[in-house]
Protein backbone atom coordinates (compact mmCIF):
# COMPACT_ATOMS: atom_id res chain seq x y z
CA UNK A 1 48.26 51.82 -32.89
CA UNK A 2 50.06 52.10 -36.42
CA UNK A 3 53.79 53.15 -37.55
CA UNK A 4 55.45 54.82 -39.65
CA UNK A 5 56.37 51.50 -41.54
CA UNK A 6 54.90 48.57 -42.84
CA UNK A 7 57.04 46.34 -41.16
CA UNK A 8 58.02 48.48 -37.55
CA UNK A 9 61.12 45.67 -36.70
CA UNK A 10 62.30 46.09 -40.58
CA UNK A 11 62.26 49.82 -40.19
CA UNK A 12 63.89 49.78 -36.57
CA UNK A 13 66.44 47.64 -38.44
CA UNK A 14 67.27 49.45 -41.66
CA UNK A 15 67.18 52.81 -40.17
CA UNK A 16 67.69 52.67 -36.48
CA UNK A 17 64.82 54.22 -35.25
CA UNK A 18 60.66 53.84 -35.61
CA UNK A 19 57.67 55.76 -34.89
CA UNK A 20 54.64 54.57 -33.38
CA UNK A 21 51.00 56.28 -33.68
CA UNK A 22 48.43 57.07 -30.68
CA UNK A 23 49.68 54.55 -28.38
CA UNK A 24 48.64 56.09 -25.33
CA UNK A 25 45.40 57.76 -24.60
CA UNK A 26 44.84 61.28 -23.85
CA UNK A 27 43.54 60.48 -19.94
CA UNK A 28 46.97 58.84 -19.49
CA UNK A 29 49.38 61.33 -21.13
CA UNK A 30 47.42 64.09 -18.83
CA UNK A 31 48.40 61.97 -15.64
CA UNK A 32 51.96 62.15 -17.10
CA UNK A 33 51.88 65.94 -17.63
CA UNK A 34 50.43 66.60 -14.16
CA UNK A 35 53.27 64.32 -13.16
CA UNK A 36 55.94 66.31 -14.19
CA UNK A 37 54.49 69.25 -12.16
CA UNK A 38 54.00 67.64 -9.29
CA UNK A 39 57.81 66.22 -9.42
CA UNK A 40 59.08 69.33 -10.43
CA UNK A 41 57.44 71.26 -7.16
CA UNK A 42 59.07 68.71 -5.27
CA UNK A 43 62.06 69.08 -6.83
CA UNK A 44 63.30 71.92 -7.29
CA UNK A 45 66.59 72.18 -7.39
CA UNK A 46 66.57 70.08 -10.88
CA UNK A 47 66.39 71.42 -13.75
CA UNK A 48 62.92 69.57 -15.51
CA UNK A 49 65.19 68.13 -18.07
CA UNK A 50 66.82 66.05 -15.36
CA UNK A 51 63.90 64.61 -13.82
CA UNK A 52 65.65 61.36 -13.53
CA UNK A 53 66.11 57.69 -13.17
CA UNK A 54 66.70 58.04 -9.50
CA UNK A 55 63.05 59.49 -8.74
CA UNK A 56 61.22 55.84 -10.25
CA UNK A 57 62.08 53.30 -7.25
CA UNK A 58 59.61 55.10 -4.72
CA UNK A 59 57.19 56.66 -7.26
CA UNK A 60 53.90 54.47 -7.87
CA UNK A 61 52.66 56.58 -11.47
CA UNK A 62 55.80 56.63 -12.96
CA UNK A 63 56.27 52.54 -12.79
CA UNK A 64 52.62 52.19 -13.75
CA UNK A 65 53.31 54.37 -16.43
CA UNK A 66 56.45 52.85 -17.52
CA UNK A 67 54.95 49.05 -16.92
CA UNK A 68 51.73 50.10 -19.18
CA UNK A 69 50.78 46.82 -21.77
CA UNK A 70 50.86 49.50 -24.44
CA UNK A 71 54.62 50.25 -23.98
CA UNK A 72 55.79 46.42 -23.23
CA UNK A 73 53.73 45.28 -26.15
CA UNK A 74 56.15 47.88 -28.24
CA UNK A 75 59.13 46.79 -26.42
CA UNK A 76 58.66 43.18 -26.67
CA UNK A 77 58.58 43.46 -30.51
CA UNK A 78 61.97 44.45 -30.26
CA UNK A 79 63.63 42.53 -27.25
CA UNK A 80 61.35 39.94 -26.54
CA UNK A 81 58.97 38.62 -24.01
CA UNK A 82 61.01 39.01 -21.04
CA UNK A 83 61.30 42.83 -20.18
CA UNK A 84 63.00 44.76 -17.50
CA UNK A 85 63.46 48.26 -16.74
CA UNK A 86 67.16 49.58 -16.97
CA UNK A 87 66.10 53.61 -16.54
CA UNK A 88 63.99 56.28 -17.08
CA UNK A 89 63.93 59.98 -17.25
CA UNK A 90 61.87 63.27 -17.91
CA UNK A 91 63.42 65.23 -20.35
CA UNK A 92 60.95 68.31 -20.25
CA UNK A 93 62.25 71.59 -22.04
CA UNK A 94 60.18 74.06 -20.81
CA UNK A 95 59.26 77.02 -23.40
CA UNK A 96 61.86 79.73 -24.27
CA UNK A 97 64.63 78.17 -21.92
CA UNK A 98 64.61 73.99 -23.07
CA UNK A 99 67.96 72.88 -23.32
CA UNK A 100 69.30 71.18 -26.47
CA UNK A 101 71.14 67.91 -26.34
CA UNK A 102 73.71 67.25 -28.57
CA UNK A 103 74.23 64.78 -30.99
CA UNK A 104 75.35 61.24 -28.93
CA UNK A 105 75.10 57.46 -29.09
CA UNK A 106 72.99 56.18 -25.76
CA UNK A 107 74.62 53.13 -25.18
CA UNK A 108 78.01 55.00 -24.71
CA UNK A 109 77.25 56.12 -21.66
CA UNK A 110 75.08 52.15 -19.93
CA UNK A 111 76.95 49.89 -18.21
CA UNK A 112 75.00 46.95 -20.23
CA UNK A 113 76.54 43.68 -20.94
CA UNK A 114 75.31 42.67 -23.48
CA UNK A 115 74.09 46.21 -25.08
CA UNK A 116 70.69 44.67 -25.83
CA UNK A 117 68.35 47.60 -24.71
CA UNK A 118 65.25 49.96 -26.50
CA UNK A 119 64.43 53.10 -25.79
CA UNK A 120 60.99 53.90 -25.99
CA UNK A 121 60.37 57.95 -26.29
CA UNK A 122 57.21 58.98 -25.16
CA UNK A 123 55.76 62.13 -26.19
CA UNK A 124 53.85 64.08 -23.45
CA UNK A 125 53.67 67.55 -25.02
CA UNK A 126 53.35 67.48 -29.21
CA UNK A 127 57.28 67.39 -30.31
CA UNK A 128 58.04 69.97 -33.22
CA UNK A 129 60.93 71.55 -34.74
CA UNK A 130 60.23 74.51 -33.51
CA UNK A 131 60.12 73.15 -29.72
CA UNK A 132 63.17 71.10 -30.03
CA UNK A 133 62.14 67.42 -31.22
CA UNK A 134 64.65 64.54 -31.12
CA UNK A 135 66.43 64.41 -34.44
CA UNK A 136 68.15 60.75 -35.41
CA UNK A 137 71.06 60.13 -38.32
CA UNK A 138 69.12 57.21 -40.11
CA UNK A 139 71.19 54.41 -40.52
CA UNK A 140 73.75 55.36 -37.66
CA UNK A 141 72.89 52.48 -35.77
CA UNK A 142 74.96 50.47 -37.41
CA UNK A 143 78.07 52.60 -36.46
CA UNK A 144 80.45 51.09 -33.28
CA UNK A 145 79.87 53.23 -29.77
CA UNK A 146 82.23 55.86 -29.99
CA UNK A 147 83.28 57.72 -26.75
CA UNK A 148 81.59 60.68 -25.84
CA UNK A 149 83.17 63.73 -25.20
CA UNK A 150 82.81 66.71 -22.91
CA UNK A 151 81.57 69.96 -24.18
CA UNK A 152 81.25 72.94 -22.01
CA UNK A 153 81.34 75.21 -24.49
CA UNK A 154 77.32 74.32 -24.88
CA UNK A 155 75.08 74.90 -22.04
CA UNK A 156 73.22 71.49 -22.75
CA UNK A 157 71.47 68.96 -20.69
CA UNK A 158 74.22 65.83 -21.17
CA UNK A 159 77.62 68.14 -21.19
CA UNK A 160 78.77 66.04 -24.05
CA UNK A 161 78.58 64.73 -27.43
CA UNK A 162 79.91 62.77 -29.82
CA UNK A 163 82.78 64.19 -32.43
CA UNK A 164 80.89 66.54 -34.56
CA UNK A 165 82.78 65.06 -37.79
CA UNK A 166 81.30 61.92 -37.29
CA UNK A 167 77.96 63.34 -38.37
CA UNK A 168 76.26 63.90 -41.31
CA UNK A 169 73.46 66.71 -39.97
CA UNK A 170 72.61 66.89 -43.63
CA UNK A 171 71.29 63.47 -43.13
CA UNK A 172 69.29 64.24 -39.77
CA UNK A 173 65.52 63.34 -39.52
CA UNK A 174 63.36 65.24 -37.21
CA UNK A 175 60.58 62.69 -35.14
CA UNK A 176 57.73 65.16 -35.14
CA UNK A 177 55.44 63.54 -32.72
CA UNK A 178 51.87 64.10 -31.25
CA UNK A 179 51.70 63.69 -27.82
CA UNK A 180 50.97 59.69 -26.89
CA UNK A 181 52.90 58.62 -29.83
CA UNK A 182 56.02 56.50 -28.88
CA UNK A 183 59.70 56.98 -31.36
CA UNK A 184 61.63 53.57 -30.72
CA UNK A 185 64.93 54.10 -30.95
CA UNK A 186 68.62 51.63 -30.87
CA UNK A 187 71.42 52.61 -28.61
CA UNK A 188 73.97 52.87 -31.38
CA UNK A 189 71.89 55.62 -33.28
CA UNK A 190 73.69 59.24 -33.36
CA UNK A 191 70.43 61.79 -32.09
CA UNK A 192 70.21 64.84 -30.16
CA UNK A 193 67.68 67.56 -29.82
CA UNK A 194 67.74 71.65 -30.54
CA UNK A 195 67.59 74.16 -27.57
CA UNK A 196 63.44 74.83 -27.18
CA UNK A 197 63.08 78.49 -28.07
CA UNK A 198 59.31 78.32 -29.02
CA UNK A 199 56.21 79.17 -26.69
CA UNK A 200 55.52 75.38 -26.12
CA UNK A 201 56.77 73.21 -23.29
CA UNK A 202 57.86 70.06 -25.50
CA UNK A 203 58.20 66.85 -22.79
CA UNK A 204 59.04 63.32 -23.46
CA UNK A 205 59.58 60.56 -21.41
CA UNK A 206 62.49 58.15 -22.04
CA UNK A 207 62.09 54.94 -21.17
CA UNK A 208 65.25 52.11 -21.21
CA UNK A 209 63.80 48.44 -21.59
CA UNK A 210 66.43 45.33 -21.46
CA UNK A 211 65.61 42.03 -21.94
CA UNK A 212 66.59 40.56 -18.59
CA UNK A 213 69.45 38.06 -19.96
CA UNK A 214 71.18 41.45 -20.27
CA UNK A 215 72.97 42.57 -17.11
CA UNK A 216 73.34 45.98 -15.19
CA UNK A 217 77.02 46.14 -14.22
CA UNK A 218 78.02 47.75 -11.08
CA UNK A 219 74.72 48.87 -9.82
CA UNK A 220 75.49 48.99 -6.53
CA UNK A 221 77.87 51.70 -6.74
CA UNK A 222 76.16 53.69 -9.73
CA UNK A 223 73.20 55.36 -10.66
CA UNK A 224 71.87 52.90 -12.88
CA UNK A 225 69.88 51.48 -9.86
CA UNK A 226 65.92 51.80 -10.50
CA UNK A 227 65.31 48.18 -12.31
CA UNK A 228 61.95 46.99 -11.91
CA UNK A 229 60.95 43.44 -13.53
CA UNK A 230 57.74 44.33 -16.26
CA UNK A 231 57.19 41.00 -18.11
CA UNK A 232 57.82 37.69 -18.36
CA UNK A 233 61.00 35.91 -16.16
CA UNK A 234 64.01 36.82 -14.62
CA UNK A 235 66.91 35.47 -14.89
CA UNK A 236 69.09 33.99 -12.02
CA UNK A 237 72.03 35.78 -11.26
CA UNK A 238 72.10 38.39 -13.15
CA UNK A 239 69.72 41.53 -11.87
CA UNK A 240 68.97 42.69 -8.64
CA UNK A 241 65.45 44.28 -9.40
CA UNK A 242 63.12 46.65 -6.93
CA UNK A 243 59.57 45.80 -5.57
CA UNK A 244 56.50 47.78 -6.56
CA UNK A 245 56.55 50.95 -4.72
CA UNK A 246 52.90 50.91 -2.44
CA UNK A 247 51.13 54.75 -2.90
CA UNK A 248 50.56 56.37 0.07
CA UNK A 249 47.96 59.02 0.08
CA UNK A 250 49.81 62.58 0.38
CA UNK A 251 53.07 61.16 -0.27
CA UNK A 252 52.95 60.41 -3.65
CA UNK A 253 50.56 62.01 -6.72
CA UNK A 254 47.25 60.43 -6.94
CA UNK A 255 46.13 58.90 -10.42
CA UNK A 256 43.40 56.41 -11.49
CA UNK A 257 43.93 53.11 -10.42
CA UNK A 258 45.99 54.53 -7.23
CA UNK A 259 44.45 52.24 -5.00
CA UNK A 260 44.90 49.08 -6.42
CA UNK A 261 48.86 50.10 -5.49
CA UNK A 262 48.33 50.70 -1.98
């Protein structure tokens, strides 16, 4: 596994954002592809860029995906040795028709207190340009949250953005990734994504890791409801988080290691 950097928590940082290098192997990222066909036969009435966070309490590959030593070992550089998950979601433009998302802060839309949080983006198709990639505003990160506005002018897969005039596209970066490479990204950082009008399917998997001092606020009555302890300790009082889901043949999609989760 390399970077893009020398140093990946300098880079992450100065600029907001880091890239990491065949982090996954191929098997894996082909049970993660498969996955997102299987999920979207099952679902669908969703759109595959909203495979969401509400899908991961009950499905066994996606939280052994998400809980993979690979990933945590990435995330812990970053938030430490206690690791939970806050969400995670699909976001699979599918060729000629991929939605773009526009240009946003994440953490203006979490109910996190603190806002200590990573997002790790994993590629499961190659991510191009020409597919729609995940573009960042380097250095943006150290901007305050701003609040994000609706825009229906856009058919796009968050409805909103930030205020246009508070960024600099000249200044945008695209993260051209192969697939099993992993972006790191802060929750301050302006990014988006261009609509996919290429031939290629370009899916990623976004994946929201919180060191568990940091607290989910009203999860009971929200969406933000899918946290699974990955590493290290709790702590009292503060999350509520969900058991291991058990796979159960012709329920859920079979993948190696499938029975050890039964």
């Amino acid at each position: 596994m390399v970077t893009n950097g020398n140093n990946p928590v300098e880079q992450y940082d100065k600029e907001g954002y880091v890239i990491f290098r065949d982090v996954l192997n191929d098997a894996l990222i082909s049970e993660a592809s498969v996955h997102v066909d299987w999920l979207m036969r099952r679902n669908p009435h969703l759109r595959p860029e909203n495979l969401d966070t509400h899908l991961v309490t009950n499905d066994p590959f996606w939280v052994r995906l998400i809980s993979d030593d690979r990933l945590l070992d990435i995330a812990e550089q970053f938030i430490g040795p206690n690791i939970a998950l806050f969400a995670s979601h699909y976001i699979s433009k599918p060729p000629y028709d991929g939605r773009p998302v526009l240009w946003h802060q994440d953490g203006s839309y979490w109910p996190l207190e603190p806002m200590e949080v990573i997002t790790l983006w994993l590629a499961v198709d190659d991510a191009t340009p020409e597919n729609g990639c995940m573009r960042v505003i380097p250095g943006s990160h150290r901007e305050e949250l701003r609040e994000m506005k609706t825009n229906s002018s856009v058919v796009s897969v968050l409805g909103s953005q930030i205020d246009p005039q508070l960024v600099d596209e000249t200044k945008a970066v695209d993260c051209i990734l192969n697939k099993g490479d992993v972006s790191v990204h802060h929750p301050n950082i302006i990014h988006g994504s261009n609509a996919n009008t290429s031939p290629n399917r370009r899916c990623g998997l976004t994946i929201r890791y919180i060191p568990t001092h940091t607290k989910i606020l009203n999860c009971e009555n929200s969406p933000w409801c899918g946290a699974f302890l990955l590493r290290g300790k709790a702590v009292e009082g503060v999350n509520i988080y969900n058991p291991r889901p058990k796979y159960i043949e012709n329920k859920h999609m079979a993948f190696e290691g499938s029975e050890s989760w039964s």
